[in-house]
Protein backbone atom coordinates (compact mmCIF):
# COMPACT_ATOMS: atom_id res chain seq x y z
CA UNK A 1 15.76 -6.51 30.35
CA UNK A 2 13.15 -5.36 27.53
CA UNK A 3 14.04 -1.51 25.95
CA UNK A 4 11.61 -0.12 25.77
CA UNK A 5 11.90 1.78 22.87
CA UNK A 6 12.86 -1.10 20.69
CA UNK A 7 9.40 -2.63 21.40
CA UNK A 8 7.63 0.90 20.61
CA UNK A 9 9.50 1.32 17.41
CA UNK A 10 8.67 -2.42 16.10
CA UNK A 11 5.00 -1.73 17.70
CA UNK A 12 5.16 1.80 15.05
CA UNK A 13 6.30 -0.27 12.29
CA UNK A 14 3.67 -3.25 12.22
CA UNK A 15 1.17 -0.05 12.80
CA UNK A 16 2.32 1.69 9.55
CA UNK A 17 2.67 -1.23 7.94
CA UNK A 18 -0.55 -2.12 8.73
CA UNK A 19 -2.36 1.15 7.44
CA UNK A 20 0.27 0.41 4.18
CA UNK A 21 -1.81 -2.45 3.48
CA UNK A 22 -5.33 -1.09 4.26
CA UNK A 23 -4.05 1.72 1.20
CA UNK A 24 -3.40 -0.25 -1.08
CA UNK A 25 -6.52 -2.18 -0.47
CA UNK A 26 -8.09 1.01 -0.57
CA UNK A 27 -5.90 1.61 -4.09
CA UNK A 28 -6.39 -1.43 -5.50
CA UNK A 29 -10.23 -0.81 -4.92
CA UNK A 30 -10.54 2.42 -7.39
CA UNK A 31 -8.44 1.43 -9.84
CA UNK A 32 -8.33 -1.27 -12.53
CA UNK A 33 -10.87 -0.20 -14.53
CA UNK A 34 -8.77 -0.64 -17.77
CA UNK A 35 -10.42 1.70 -19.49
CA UNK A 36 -10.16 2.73 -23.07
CA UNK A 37 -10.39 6.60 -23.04
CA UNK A 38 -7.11 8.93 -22.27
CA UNK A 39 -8.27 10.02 -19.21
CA UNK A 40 -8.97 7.03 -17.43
CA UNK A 41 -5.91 5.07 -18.76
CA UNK A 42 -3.96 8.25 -16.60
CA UNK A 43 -6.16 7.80 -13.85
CA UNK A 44 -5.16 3.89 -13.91
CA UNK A 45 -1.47 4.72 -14.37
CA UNK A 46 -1.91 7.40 -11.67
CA UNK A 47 -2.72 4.70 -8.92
CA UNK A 48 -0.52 2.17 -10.31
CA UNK A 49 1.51 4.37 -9.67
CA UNK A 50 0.91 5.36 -6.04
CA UNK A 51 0.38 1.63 -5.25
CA UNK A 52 3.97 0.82 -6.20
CA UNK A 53 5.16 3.65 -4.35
CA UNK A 54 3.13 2.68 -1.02
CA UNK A 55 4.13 -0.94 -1.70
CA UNK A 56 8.03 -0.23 -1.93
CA UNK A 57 7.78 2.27 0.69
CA UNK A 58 6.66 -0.25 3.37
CA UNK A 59 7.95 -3.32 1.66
CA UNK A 60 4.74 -4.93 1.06
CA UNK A 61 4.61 -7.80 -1.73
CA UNK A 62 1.51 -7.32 -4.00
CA UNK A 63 -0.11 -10.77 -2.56
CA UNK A 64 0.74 -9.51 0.95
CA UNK A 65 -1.11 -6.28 0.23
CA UNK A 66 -4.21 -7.67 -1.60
CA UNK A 67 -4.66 -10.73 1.12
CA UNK A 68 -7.47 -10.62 3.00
């Protein structure tokens, strides 16, 4: 017999890991613009940053994340 519960809680994970990826997309998106000023080098760093986080978090490799 199926539980029930294990199903829902690997259904929750492929959902979150799911919207993982779609953030870092998102991420990935707004940053990068290697810029030369102090501000924007932060603002680079900051989502760097946040990426790696979000990526670790879920376990999501880099290419996984920016596949489409």
């Amino acid at each position: 017999m199926v539980n029930v519960e294990t199903v829902l809680d690997a259904y929750r994970r492929d959902a979150e890991k799911e919207t993982a990826i779609e953030c870092l997309k998102i991420l990935h998106g707004i940053g990068g613009c290697d810029a030369d000023d102090e501000y924007s080098r932060g603002f680079d760093a900051a989502i760097d940053t946040a990426f790696e986080e979000i990526r670790e978090r879920f376990g999501i490799d880099a290419e996984e994340a920016l596949d489409d």
